[in-house]
Protein backbone atom coordinates (compact mmCIF):
# COMPACT_ATOMS: atom_id res chain seq x y z
CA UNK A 1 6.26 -0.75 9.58
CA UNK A 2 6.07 2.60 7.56
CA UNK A 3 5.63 4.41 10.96
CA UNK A 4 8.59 2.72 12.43
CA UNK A 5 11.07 3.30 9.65
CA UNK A 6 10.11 6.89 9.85
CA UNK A 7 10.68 6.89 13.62
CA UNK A 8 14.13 5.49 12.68
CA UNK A 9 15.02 8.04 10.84
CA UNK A 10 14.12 10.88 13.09
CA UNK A 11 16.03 9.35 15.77
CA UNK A 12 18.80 9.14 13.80
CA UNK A 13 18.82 12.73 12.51
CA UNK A 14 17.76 13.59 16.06
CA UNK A 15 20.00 11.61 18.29
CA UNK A 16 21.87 9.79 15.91
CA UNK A 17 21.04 6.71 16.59
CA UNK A 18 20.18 4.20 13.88
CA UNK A 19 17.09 1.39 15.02
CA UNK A 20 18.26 -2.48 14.30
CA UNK A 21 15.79 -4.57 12.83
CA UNK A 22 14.54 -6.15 15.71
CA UNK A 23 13.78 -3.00 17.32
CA UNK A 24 11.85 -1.89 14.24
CA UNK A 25 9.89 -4.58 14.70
CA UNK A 26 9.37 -4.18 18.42
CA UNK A 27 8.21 -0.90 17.21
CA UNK A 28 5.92 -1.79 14.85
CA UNK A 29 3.85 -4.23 16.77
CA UNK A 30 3.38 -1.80 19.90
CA UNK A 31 1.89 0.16 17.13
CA UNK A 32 -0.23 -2.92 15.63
CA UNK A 33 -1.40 -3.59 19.44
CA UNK A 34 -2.47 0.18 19.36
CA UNK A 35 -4.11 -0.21 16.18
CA UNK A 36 -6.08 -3.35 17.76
CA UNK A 37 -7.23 -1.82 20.98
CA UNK A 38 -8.47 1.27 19.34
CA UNK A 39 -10.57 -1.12 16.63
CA UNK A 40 -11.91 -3.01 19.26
CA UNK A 41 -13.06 -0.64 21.72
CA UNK A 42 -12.67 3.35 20.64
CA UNK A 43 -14.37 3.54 17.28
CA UNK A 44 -15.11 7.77 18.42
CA UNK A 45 -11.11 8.12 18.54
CA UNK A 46 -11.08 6.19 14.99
CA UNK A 47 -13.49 8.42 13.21
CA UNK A 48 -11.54 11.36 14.85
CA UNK A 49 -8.18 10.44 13.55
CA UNK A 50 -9.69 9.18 9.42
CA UNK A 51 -10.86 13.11 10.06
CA UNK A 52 -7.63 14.46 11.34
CA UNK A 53 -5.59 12.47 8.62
CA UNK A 54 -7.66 14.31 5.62
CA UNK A 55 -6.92 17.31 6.91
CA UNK A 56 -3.52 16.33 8.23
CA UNK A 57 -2.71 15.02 4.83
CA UNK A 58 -3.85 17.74 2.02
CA UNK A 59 -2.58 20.72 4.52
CA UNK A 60 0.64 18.66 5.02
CA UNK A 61 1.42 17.69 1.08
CA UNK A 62 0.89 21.71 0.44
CA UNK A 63 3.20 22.81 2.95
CA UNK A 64 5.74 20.22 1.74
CA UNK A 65 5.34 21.14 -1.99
CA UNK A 66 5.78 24.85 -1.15
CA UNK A 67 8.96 24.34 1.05
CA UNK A 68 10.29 21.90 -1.73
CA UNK A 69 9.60 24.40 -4.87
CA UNK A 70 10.67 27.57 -2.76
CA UNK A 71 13.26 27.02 -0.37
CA UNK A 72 15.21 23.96 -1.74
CA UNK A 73 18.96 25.35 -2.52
CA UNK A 74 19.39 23.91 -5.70
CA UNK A 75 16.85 22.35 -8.37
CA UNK A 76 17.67 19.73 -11.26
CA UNK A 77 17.15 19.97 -14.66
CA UNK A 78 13.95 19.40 -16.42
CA UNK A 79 16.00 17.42 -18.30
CA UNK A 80 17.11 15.21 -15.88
CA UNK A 81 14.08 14.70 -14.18
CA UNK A 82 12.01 13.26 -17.62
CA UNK A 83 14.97 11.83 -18.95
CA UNK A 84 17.44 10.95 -16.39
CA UNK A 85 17.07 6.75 -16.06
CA UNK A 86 18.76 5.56 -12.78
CA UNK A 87 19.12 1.42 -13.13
CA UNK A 88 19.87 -0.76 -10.28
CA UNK A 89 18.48 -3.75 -10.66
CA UNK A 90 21.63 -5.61 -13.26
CA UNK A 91 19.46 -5.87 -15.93
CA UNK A 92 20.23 -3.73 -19.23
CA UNK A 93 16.55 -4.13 -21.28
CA UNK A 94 15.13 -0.72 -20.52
CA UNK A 95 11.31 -1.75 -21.26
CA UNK A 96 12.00 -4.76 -18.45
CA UNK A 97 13.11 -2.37 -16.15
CA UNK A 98 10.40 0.36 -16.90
CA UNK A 99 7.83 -2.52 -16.09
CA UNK A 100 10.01 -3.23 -13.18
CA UNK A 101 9.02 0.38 -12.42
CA UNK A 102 5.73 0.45 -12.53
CA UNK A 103 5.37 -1.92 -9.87
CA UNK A 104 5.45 0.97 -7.83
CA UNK A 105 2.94 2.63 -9.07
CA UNK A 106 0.94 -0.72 -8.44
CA UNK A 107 1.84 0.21 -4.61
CA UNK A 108 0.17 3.21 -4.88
CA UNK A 109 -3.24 2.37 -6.39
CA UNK A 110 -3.20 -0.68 -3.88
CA UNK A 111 -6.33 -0.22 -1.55
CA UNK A 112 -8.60 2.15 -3.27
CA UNK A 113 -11.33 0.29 -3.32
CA UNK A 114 -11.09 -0.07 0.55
CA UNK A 115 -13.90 2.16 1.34
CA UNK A 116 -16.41 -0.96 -0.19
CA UNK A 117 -15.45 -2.61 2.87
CA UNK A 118 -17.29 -0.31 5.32
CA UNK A 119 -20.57 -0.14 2.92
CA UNK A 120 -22.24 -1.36 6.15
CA UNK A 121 -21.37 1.24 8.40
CA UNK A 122 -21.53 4.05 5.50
CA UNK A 123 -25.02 5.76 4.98
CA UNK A 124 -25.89 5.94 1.69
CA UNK A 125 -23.31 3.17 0.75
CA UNK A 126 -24.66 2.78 -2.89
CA UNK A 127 -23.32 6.27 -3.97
CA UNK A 128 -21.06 7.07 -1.23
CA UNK A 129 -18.72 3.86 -1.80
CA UNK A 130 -17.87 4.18 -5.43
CA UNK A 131 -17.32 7.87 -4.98
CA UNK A 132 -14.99 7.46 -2.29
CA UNK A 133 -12.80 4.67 -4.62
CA UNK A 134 -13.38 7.12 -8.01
CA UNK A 135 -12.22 10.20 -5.10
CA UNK A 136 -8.83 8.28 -3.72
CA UNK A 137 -8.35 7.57 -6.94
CA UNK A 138 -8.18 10.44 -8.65
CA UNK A 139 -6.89 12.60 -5.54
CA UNK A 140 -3.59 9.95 -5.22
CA UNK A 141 -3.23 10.54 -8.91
CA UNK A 142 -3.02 14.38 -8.93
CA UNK A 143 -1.23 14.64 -5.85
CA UNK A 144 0.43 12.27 -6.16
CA UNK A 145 2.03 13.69 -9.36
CA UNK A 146 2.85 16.48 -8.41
CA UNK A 147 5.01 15.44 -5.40
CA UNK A 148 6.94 13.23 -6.95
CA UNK A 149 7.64 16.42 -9.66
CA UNK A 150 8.73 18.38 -6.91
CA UNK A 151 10.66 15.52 -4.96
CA UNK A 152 12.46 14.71 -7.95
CA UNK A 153 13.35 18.90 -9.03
CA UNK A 154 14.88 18.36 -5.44
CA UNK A 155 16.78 15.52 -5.45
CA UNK A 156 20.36 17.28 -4.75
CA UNK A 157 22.54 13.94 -4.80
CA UNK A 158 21.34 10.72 -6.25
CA UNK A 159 24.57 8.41 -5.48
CA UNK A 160 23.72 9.83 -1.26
CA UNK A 161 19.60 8.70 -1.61
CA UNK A 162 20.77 5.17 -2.80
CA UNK A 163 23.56 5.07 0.00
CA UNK A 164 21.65 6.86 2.39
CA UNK A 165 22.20 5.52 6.29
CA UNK A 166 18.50 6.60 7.22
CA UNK A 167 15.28 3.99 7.23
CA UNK A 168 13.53 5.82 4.26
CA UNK A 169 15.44 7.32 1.37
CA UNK A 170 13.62 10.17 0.89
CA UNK A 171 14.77 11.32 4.18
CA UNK A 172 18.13 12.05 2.83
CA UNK A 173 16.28 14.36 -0.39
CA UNK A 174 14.95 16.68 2.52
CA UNK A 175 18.35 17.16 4.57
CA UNK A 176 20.26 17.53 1.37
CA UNK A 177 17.13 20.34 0.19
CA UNK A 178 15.96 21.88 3.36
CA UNK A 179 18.24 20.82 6.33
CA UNK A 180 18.07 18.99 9.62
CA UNK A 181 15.25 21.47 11.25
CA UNK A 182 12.57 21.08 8.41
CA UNK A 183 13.57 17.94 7.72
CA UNK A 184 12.46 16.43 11.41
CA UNK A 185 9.18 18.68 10.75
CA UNK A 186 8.34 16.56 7.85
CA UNK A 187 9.04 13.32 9.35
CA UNK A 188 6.93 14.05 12.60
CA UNK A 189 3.81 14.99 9.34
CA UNK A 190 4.80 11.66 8.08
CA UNK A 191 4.43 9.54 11.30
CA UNK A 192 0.83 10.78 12.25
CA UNK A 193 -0.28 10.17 8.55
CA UNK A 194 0.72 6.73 8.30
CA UNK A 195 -0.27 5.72 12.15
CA UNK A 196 -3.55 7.54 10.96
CA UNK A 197 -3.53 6.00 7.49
CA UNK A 198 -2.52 2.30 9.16
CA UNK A 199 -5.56 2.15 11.94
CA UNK A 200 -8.10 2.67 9.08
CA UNK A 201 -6.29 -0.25 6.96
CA UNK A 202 -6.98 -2.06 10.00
CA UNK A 203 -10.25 -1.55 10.00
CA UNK A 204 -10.96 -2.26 6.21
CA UNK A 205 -8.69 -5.71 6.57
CA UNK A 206 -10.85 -6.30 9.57
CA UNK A 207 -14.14 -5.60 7.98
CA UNK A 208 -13.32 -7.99 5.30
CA UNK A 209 -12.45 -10.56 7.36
CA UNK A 210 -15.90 -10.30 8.78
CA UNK A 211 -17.73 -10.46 5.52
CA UNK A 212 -15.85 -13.52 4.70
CA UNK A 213 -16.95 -14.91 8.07
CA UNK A 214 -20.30 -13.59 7.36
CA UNK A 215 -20.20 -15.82 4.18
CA UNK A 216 -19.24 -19.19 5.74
CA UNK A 217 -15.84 -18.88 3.40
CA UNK A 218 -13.19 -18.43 6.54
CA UNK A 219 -12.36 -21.31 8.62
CA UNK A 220 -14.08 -20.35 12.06
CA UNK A 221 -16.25 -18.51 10.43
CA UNK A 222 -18.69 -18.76 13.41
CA UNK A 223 -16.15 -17.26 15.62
CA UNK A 224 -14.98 -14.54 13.37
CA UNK A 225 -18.79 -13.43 12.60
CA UNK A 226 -19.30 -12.22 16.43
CA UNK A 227 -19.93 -9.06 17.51
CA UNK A 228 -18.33 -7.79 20.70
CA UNK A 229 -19.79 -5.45 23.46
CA UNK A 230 -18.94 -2.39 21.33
CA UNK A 231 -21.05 -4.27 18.36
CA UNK A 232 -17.60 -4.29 16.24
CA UNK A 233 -16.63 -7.58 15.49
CA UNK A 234 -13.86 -8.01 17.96
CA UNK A 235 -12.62 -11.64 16.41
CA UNK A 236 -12.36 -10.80 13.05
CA UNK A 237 -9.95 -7.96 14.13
CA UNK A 238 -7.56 -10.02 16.57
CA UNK A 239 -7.38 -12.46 13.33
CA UNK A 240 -6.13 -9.44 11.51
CA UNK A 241 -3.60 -8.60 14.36
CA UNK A 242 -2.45 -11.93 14.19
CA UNK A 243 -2.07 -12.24 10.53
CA UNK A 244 -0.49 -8.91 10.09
CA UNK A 245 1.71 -9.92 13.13
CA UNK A 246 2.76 -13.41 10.95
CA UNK A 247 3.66 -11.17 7.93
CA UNK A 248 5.88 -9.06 9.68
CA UNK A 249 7.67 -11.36 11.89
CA UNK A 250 9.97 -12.18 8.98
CA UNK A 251 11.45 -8.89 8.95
CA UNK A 252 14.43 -9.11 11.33
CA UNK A 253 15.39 -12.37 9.71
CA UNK A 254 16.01 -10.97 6.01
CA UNK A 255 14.82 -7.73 3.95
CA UNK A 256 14.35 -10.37 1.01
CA UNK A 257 11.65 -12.31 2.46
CA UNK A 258 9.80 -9.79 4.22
CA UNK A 259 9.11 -7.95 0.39
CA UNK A 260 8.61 -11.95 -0.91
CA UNK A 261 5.42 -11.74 1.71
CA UNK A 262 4.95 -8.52 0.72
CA UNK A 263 4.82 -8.78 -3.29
CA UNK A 264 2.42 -12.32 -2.76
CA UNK A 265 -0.09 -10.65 -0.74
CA UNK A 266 -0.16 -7.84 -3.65
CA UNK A 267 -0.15 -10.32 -6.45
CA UNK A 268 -3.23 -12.29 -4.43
CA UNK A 269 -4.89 -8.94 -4.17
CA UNK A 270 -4.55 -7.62 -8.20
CA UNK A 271 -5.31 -11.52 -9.33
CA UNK A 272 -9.10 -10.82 -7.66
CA UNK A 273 -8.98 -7.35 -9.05
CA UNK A 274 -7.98 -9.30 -12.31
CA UNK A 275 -11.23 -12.08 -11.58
CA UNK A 276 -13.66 -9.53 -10.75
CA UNK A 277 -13.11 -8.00 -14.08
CA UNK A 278 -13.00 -10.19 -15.81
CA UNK A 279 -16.26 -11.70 -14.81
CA UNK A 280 -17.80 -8.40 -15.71
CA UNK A 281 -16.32 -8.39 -18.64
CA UNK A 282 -17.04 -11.67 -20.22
CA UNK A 283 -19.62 -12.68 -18.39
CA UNK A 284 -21.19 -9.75 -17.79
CA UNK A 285 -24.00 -8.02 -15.25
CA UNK A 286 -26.84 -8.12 -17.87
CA UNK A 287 -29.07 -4.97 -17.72
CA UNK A 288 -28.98 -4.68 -13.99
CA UNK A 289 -27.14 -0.98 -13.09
CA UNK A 290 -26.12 -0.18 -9.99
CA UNK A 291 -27.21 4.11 -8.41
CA UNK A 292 -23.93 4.61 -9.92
CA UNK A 293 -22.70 3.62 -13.08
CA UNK A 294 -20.38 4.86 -15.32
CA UNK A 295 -22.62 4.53 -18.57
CA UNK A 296 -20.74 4.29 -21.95
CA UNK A 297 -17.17 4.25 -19.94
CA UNK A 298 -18.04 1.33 -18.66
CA UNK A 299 -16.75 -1.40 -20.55
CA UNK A 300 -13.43 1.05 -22.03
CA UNK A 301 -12.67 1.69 -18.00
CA UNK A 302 -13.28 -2.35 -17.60
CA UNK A 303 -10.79 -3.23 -20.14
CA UNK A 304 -8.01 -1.02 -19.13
CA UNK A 305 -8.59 -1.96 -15.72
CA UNK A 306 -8.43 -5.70 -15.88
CA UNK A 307 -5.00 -5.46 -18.56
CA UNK A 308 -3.54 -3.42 -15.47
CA UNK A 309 -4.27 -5.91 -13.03
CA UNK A 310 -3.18 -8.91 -14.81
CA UNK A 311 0.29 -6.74 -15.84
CA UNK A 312 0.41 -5.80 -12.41
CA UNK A 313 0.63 -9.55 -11.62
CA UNK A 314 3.24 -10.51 -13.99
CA UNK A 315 5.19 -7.58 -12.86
CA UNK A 316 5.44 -8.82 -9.23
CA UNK A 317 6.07 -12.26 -10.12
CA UNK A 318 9.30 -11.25 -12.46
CA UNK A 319 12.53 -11.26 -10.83
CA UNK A 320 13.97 -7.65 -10.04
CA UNK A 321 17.65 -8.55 -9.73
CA UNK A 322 20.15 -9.76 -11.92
CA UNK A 323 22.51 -11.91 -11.84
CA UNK A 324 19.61 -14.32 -9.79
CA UNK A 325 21.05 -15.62 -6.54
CA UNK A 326 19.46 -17.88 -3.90
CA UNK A 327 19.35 -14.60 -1.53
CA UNK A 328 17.50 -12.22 -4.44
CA UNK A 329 15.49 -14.45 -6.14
CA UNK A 330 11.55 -13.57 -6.54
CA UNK A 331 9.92 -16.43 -5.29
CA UNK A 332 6.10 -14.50 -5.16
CA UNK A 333 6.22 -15.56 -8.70
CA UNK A 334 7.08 -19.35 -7.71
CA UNK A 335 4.47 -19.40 -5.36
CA UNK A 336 1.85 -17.69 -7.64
CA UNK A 337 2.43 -20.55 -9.92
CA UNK A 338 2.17 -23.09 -7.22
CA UNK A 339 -1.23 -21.82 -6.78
CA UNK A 340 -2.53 -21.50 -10.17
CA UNK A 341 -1.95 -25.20 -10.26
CA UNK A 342 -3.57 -26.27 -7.80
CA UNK A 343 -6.65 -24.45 -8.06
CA UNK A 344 -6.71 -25.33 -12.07
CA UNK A 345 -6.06 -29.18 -10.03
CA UNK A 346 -9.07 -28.77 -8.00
CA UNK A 347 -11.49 -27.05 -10.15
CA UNK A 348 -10.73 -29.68 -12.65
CA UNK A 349 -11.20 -32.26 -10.01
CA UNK A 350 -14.46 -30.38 -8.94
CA UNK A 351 -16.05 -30.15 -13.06
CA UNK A 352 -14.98 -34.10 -13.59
């Protein structure tokens, strides 16, 4: 979807011609059906493009932070960039709209760990996996900083961002800073990072699938356990296709639901970040330590961890509009509630 809305706004600068929704979504699943084909059969071109995206990425974010300090017409005040709070929501607590806030920042930390997913296909998994999640980590942190810094010293009109007629907002901060030319440059670095970005997402979602399979825990998990001629598991990746296809479908219809979908997959992914600490830190491991460890930290990093998680649930189930209508109403937090109950139901059921 990311790569289509940025397509949509490069053919509107371009030819100024705005996408409807339905043709964003034609657009994204031509992309998905990409995605699928080159999963299934060209793992070469996949380890070519995670190589090209690295480089595509850090060279990219440098150019854009040097055109965005040096060549922006106008830059805010420090002042207004730490202190400046811009609230759109209807709500007037400012500590329920900061937590509000940080549900974005949620976003950002969302797949680090995906790199545990290819442990199979990674040599010398038992070091290389946790460095790659401690890595993304700490790389989306520092970069990620300091563009939003520089995005936000560039911001030239708030009210036109929030009103902007262009798929992604931040398109209008780079014609209002650097004009239409560099502008169309820096969507055309954003397209190839996010196709790059979404055909190895594929391939963790995929890979997961297949380790559930692997488990007996997926329905068809027979099917969804083969390998195909290319010794990929080709089932377990056209399930992907078809669930990712199921979660977008929605989009046309309403905005509203298609971030409802979006915000309960999230909360199901941060309550098992939320379970798997937690289980370490209750429970516990006992003396066994993995190649790496992070000695001492350990059980510090553990606690701050699972208290994110389990804020970043509450977070996404709270309602981010207000006055609370039928059409803005947060019903990820309805249904996360729906399904604590019934598996306290069942486990309770199972113990008795």
């Amino acid at each position: 979807m990311s790569v289509a809305l940025s397509l949509g706004s490069l053919l509107k600068i371009v030819f100024d011609y705005g996408l409807s929704k339905t043709e964003l979504l034609g657009i994204t699943l031509c992309i998905m059906v990409i995605h699928l084909v080159l999963n299934c059969r060209y793992l070469n071109v996949l380890s070519w493009l995670n190589q090209l995206n690295v480089f595509w990425s850090c060279a990219g974010l440098f150019l854009v932070v040097l055109l965005l300090s040096f060549v922006t017409k106008q830059h805010q005040d420090p002042l207004w960039v730490f202190t400046h709070f811009e609230n759109q929501t209807g709500f007037e607590n400012p500590y329920y709209v900061f937590v509000l806030g940080m549900v974005g920042a949620t976003y950002a930390l969302f797949g680090a760990e995906g790199s545990a997913a290819l442990t199979e296909e990674t040599e010398n998994a038992s070091i290389a996996a946790p460095i790659a999640i401690v890595t993304s980590i700490i790389t989306a942190w520092v970069f990620g900083c300091i563009y939003l810094l520089v995005l936000l010293f560039s911001i030239q009109d708030m009210d036109a961002v929030l009103t902007t007629a262009y798929n992604l907002p931040v398109t209008q901060v780079f014609m209002d800073a650097l004009g239409t030319p560099l502008t169309i440059g820096f969507l055309l670095l954003m397209i190839l990072c996010q196709f790059c970005s979404g055909s190895a997402i594929f391939t963790i979602c995929s890979r997961q699938v297949y380790n559930l399979a692997r488990n007996g825990r997926l329905p068809y998990s027979p099917q969804l356990q083969k390998l195909n001629s290319h010794d990929v598991p080709g089932m377990a990746i056209f399930a992907t296709f078809l669930v990712a296809c199921c979660v977008i479908l929605p989009y046309p219809l309403s905005d509203h639901i298609f971030m409802i979908i979006v915000s309960a997959a999230t909360i199901s992914a941060c309550t098992s970040y939320s379970i798997t600490l937690g289980c370490k830190l209750f429970i516990g491991t006992g003396d066994k330590k993995g190649r790496f460890h992070l000695g001492r930290f350990s059980k510090p990093v553990n606690i701050i961890g699972f208290i994110w998680a389990l804020c970043a649930v509450v977070a996404f189930a709270l309602p981010s509009k207000w006055p609370i209508t039928v059409s803005n109403a947060n019903y990820a937090g309805l249904a996360l509630c729906v399904v604590v109950c019934l598996s306290c139901w069942m486990v309770s059921r199972t113990c008795h």
